[in-house]
C-alpha atoms as a PDB file:
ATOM      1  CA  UNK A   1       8.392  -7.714  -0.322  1.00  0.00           C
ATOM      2  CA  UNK A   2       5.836  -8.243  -3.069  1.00  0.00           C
ATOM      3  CA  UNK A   3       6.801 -11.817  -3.438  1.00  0.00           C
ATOM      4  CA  UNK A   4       6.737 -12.903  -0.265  1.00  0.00           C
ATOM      5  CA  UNK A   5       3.746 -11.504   0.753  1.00  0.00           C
ATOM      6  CA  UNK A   6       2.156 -13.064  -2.265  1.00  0.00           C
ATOM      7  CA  UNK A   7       3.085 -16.695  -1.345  1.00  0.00           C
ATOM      8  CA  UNK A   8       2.173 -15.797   2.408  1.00  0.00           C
ATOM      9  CA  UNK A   9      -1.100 -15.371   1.569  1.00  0.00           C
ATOM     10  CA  UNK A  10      -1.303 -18.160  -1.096  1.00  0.00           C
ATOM     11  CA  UNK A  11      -0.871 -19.882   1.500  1.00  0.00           C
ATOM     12  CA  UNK A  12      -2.355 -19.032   4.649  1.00  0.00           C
ATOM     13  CA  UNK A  13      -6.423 -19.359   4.848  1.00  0.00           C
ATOM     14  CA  UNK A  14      -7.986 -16.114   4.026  1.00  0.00           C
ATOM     15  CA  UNK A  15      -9.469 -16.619   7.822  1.00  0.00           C
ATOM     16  CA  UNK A  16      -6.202 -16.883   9.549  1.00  0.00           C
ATOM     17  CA  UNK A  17      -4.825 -15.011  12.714  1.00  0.00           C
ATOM     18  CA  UNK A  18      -1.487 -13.347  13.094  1.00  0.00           C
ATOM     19  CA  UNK A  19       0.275 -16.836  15.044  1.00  0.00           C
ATOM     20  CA  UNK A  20      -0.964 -18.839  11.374  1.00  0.00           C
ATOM     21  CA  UNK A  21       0.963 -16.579   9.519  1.00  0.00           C
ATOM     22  CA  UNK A  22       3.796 -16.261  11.574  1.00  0.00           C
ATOM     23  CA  UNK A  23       4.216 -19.977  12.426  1.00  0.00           C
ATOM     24  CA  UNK A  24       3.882 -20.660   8.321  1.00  0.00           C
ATOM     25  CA  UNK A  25       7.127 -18.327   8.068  1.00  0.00           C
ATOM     26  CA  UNK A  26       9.332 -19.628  10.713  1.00  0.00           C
ATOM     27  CA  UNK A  27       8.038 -22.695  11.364  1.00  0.00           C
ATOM     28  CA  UNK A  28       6.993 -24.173   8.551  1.00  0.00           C
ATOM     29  CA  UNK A  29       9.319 -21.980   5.723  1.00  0.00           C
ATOM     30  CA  UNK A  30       6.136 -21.499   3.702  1.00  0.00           C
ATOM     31  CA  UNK A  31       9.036 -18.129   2.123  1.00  0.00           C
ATOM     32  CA  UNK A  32      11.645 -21.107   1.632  1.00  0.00           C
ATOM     33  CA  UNK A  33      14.424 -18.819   3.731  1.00  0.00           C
ATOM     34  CA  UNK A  34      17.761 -20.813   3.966  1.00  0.00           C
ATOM     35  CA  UNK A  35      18.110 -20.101   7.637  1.00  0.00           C
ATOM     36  CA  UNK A  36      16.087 -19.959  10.999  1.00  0.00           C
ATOM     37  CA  UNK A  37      17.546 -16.188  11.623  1.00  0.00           C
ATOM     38  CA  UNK A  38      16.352 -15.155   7.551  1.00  0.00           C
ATOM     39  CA  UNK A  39      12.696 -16.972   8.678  1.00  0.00           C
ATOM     40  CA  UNK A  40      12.496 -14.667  11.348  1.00  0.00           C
ATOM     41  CA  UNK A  41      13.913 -11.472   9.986  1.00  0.00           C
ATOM     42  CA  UNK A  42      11.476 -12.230   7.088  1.00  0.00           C
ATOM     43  CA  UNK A  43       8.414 -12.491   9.455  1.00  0.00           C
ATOM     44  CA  UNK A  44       9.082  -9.368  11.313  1.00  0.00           C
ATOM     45  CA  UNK A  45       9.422  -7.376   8.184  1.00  0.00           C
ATOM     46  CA  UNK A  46       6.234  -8.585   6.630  1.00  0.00           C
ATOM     47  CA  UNK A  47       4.766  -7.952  10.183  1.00  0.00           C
ATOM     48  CA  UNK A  48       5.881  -4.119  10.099  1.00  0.00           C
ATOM     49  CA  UNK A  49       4.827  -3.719   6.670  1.00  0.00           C
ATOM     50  CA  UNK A  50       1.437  -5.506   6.750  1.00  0.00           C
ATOM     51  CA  UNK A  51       0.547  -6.329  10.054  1.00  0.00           C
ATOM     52  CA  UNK A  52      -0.765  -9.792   9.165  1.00  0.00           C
ATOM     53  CA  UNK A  53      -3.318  -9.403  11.741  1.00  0.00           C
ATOM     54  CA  UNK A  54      -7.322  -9.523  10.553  1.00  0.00           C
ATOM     55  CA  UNK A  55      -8.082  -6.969  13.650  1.00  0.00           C
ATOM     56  CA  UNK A  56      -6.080  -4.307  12.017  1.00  0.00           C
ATOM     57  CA  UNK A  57      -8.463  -2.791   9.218  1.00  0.00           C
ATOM     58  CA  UNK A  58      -5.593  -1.959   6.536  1.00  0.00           C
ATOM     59  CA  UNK A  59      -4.311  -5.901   6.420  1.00  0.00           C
ATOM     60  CA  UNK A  60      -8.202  -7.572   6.901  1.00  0.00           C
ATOM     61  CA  UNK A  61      -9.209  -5.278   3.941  1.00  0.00           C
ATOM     62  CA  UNK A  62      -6.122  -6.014   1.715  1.00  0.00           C
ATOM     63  CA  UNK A  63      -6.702  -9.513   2.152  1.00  0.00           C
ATOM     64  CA  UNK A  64      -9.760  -9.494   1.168  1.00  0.00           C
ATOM     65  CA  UNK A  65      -9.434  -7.355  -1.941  1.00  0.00           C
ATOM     66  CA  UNK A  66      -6.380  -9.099  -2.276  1.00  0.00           C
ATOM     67  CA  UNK A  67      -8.400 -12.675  -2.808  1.00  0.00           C
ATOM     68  CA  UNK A  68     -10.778 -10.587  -5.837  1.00  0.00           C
ATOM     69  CA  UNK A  69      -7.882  -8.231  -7.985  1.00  0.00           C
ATOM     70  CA  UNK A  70      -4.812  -9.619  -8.772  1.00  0.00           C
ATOM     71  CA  UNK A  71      -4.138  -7.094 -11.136  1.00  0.00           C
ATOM     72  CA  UNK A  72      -4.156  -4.913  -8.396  1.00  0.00           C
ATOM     73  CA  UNK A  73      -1.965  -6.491  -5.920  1.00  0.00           C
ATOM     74  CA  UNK A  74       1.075  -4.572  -6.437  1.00  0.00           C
ATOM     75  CA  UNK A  75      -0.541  -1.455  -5.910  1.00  0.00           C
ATOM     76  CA  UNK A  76      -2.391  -3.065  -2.681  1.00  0.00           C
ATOM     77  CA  UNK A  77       0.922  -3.536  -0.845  1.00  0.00           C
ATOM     78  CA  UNK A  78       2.549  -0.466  -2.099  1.00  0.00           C
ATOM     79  CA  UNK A  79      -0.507   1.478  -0.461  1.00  0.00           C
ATOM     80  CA  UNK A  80      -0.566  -0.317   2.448  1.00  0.00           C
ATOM     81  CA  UNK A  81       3.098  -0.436   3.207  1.00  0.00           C
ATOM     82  CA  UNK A  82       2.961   3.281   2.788  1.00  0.00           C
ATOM     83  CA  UNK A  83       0.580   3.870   5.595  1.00  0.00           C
ATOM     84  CA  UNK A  84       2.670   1.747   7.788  1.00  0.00           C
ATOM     85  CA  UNK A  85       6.318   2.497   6.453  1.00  0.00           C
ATOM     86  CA  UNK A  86       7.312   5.730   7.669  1.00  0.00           C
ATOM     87  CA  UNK A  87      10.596   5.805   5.346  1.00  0.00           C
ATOM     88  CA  UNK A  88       9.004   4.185   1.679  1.00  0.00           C
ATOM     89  CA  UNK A  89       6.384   7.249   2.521  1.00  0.00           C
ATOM     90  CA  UNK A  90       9.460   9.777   2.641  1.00  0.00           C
ATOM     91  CA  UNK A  91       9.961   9.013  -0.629  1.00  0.00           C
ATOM     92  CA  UNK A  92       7.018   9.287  -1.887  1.00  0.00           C
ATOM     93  CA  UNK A  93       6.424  12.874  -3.336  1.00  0.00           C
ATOM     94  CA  UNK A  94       9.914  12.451  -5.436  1.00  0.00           C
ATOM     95  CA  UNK A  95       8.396   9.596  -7.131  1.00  0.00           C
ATOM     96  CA  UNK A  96       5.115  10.745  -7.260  1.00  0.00           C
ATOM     97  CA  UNK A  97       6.022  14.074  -8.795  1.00  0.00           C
ATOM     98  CA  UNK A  98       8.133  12.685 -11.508  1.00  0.00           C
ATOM     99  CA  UNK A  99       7.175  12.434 -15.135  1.00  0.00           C
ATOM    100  CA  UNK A 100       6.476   9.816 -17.211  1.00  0.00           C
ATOM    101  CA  UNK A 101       9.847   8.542 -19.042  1.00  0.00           C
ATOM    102  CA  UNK A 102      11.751  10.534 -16.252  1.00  0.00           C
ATOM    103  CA  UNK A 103      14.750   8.971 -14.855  1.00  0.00           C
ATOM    104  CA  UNK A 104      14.865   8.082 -11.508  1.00  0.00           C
ATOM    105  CA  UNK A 105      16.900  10.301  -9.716  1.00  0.00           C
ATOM    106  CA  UNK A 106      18.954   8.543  -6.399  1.00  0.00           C
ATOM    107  CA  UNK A 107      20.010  12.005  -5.008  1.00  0.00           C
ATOM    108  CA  UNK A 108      16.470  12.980  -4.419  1.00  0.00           C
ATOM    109  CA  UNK A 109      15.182  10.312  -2.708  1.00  0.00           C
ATOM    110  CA  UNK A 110      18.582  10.051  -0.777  1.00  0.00           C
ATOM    111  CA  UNK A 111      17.824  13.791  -0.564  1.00  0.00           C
ATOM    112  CA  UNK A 112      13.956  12.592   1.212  1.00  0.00           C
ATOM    113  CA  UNK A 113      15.247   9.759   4.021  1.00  0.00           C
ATOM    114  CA  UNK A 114      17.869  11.977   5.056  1.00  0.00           C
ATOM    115  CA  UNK A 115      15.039  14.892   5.642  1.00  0.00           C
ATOM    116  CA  UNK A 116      13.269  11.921   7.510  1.00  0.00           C
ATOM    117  CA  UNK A 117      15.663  10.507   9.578  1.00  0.00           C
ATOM    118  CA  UNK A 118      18.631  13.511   9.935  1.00  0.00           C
ATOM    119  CA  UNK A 119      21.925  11.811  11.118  1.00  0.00           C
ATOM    120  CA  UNK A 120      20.326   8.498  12.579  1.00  0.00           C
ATOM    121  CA  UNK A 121      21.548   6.949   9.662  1.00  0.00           C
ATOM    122  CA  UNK A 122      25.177   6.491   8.445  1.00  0.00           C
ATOM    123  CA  UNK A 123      25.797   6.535   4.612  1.00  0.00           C
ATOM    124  CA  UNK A 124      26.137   2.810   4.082  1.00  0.00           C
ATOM    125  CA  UNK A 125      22.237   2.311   5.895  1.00  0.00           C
ATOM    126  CA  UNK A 126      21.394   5.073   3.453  1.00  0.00           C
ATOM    127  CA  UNK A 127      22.211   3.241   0.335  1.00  0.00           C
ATOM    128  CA  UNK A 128      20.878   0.486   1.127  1.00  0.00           C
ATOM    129  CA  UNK A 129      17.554   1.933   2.242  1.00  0.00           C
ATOM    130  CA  UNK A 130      17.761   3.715  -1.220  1.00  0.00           C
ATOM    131  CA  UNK A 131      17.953   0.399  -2.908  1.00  0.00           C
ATOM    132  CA  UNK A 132      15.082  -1.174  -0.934  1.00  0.00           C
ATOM    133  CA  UNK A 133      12.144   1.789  -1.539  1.00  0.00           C
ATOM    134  CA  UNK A 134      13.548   1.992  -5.390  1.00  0.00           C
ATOM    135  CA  UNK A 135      12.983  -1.603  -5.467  1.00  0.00           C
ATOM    136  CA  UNK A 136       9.608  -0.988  -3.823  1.00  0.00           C
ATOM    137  CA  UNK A 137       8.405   1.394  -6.310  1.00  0.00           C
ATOM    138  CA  UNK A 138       9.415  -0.444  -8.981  1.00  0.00           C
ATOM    139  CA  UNK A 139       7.449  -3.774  -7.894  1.00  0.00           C
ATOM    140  CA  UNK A 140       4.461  -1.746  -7.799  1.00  0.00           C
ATOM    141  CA  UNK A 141       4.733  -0.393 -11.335  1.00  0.00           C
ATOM    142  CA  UNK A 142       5.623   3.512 -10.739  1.00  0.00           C
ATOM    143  CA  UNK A 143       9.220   2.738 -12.182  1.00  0.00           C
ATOM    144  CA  UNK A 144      10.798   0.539 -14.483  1.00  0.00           C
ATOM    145  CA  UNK A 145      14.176  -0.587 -15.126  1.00  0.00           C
ATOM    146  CA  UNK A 146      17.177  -2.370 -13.201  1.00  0.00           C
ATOM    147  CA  UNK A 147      20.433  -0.528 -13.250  1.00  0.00           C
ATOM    148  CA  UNK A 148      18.631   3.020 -14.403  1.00  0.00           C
ATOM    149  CA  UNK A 149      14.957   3.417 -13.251  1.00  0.00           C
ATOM    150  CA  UNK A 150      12.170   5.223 -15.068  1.00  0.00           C
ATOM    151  CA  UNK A 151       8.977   6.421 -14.114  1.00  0.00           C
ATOM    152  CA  UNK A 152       6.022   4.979 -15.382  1.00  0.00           C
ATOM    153  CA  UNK A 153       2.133   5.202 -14.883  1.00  0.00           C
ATOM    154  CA  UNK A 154       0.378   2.730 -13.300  1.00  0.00           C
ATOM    155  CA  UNK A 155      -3.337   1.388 -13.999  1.00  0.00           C
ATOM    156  CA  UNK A 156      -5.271   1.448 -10.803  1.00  0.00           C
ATOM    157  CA  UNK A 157      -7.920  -1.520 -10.407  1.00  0.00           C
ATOM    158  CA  UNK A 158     -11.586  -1.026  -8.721  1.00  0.00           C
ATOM    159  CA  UNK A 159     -10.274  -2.057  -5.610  1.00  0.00           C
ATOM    160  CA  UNK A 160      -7.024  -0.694  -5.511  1.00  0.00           C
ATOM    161  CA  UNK A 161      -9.036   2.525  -6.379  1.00  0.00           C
ATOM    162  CA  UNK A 162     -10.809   1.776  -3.150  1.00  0.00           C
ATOM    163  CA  UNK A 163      -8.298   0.402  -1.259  1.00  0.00           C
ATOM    164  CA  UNK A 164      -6.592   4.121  -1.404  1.00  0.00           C
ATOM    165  CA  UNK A 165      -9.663   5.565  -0.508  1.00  0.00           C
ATOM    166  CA  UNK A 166     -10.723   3.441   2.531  1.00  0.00           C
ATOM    167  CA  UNK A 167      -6.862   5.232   3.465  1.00  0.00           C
ATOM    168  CA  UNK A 168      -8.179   8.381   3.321  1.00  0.00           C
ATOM    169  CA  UNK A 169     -11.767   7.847   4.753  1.00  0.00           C
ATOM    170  CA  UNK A 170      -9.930   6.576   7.771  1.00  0.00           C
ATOM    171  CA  UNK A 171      -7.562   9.399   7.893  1.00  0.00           C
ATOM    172  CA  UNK A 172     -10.817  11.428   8.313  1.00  0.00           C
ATOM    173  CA  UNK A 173     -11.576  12.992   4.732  1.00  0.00           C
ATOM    174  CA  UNK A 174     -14.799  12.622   3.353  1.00  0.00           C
ATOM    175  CA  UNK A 175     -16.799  13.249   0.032  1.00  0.00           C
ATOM    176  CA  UNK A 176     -14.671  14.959  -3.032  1.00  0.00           C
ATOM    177  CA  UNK A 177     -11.743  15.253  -0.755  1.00  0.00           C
ATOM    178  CA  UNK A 178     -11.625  11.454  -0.841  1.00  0.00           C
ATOM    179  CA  UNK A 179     -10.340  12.383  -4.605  1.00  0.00           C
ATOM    180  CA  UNK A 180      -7.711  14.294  -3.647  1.00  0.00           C
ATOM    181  CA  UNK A 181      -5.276  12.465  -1.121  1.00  0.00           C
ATOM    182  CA  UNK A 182      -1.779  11.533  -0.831  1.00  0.00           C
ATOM    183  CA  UNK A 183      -2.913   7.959  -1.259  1.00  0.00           C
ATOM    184  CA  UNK A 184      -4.836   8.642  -4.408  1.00  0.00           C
ATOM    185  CA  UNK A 185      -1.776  10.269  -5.893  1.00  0.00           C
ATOM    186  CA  UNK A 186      -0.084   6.796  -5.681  1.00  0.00           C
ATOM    187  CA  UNK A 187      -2.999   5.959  -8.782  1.00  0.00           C
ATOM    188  CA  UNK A 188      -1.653   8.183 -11.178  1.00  0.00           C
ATOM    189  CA  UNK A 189      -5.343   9.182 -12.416  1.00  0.00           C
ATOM    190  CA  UNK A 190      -7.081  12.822 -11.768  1.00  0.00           C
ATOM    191  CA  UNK A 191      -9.914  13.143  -9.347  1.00  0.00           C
ATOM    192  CA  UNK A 192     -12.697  12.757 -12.185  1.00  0.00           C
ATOM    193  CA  UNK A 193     -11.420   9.412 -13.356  1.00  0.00           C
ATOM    194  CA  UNK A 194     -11.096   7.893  -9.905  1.00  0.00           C
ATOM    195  CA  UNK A 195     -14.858   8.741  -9.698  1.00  0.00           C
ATOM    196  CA  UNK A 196     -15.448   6.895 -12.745  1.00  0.00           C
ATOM    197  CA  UNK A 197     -13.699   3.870 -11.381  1.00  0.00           C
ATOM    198  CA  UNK A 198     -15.208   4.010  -7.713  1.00  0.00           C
ATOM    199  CA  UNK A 199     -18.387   3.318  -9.617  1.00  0.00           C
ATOM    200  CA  UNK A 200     -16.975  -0.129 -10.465  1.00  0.00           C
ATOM    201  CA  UNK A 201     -15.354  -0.549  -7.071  1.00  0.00           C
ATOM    202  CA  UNK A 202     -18.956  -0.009  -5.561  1.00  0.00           C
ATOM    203  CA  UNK A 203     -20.080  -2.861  -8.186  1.00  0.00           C
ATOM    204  CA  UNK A 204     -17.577  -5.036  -6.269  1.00  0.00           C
ATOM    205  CA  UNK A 205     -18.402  -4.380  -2.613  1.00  0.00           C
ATOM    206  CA  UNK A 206     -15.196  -2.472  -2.271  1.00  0.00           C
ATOM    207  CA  UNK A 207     -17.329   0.948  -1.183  1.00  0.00           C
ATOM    208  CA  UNK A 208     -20.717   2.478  -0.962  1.00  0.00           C
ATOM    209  CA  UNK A 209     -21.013   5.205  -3.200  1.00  0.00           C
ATOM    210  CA  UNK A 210     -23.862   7.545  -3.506  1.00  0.00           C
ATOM    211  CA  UNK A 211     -23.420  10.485  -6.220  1.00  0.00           C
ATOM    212  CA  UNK A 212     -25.602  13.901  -6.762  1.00  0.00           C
ATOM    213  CA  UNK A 213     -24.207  16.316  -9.269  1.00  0.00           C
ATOM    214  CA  UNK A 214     -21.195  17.504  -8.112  1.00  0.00           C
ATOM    215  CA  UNK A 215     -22.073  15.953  -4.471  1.00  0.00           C
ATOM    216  CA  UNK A 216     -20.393  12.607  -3.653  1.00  0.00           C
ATOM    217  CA  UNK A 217     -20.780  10.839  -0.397  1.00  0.00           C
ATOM    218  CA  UNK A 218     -18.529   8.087   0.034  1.00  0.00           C
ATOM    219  CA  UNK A 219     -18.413   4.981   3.093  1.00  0.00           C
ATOM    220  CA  UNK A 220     -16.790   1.347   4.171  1.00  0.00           C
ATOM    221  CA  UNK A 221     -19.684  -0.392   5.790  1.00  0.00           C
ATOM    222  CA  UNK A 222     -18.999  -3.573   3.305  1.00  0.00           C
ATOM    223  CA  UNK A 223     -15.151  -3.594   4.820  1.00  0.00           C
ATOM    224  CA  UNK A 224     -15.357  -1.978   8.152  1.00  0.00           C
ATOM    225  CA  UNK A 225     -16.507  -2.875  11.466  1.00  0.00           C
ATOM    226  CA  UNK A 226     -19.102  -0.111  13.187  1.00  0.00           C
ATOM    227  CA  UNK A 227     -16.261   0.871  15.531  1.00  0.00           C
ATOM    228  CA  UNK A 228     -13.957   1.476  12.982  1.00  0.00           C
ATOM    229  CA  UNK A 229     -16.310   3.879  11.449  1.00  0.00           C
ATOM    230  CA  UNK A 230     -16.835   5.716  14.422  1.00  0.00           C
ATOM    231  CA  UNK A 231     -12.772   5.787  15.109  1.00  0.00           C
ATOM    232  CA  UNK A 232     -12.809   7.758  11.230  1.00  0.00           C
ATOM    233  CA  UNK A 233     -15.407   9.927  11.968  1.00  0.00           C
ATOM    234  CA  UNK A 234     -13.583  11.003  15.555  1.00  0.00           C
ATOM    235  CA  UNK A 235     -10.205  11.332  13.334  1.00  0.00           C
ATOM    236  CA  UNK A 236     -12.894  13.719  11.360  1.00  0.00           C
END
């Protein structure tokens, strides 16, 4: 839902609470949705995919990088709808894995919700689920293509960079390992040139970075509240 988060929050104040951006969906069809039932099926999709509340650290954070990269906006809500979206991060590792110039194979991710959901799904939900995380993926950048799909690299941004780290700091890895998450995979770039970008994301507030040889100590204090910190470190 790239573009309708986009003209959410081109729309919204960057210091808005959830009931703004729900009452500029449904109320004032800020998404231009034909009916009353699509406003509201629209707002609780963008809801379970992005929270739209400034209390939850993965939407405050992506709004605020949001504001600063928008070269890096489609990889912003991939990362964060994959954190949140239990069934896009099924299907993950199929596209991750893939080559570039590969074509998109439907069986395997069919093959990755069905492992994820067994038989809660019929085979008419299925497809259609396919459709929606191939669309996903391809709004990002990680495929290309309408009727066949191919994989393609993406070019992660500063703060993209550190948007996908802040995921894994908060999952409770720390230094190097930072490097070397699922969420980093989604940046298509080894360990050693994520380093070389952090630098720049630490140039834009997006980190704190503090290198030592082969010794890297990353933190959030520029994005997260003390309590969150101490949450990560407990998840630690």
């Amino acid at each position: 839902m790239l573009e309708e988060l986009s003209t959410l929050l081109d729309t919204v104040p960057a210091d808005a609470g959830r009931t703004d951006y729900l009452s500029a969906i449904v109320e004032q069809n800020a998404l231009a949705k034909q009916t009353g039932a699509n406003r509201k099926i629209t707002a609780q999709h963008l809801t379970e995919l992005y929270a739209l509340e400034p209390t939850v650290p993965l939407f405050r954070v992506l709004r605020r990088f949001w504001q600063d990269d928008a070269d890096g906006r489609p990889v912003l809500a991939l990362l964060c709808s994959l954190a949140r979206d239990p069934l896009l991060r099924a299907t993950a590792e199929p596209i991750l894995a893939m080559k570039s110039g590969e074509e998109l194979s439907r069986q395997k991710i069919t093959d990755a919700i069905r492992a994820a959901v067994g038989t809660r799904m019929n085979d008419a939900t299925l497809d259609k689920v396919v459709r929606n995380v191939s669309s996903s993926w391809t709004q990002s950048g990680h495929l290309r293509g309408r009727a066949r799909k191919f994989r393609q690299l993406v070019r992660p941004t500063p703060l993209a960079t550190a948007y996908a780290l802040l995921l894994g700091y908060l999952e409770g890895q720390r230094g190097g390992r930072l490097f070397e998450t699922n969420w980093t995979r989604v940046l298509d770039s080894s360990p050693s040139e994520l380093r070389t970008i952090a630098a720049e994301s630490k140039r834009l507030n997006g980190l704190d970075l503090r290198a030592a040889g082969d010794v890297i100590e990353i933190g959030f204090t520029t994005v997260l509240t003390s309590q969150e910190i101490k949450d990560s470190r407990v998840a630690h």
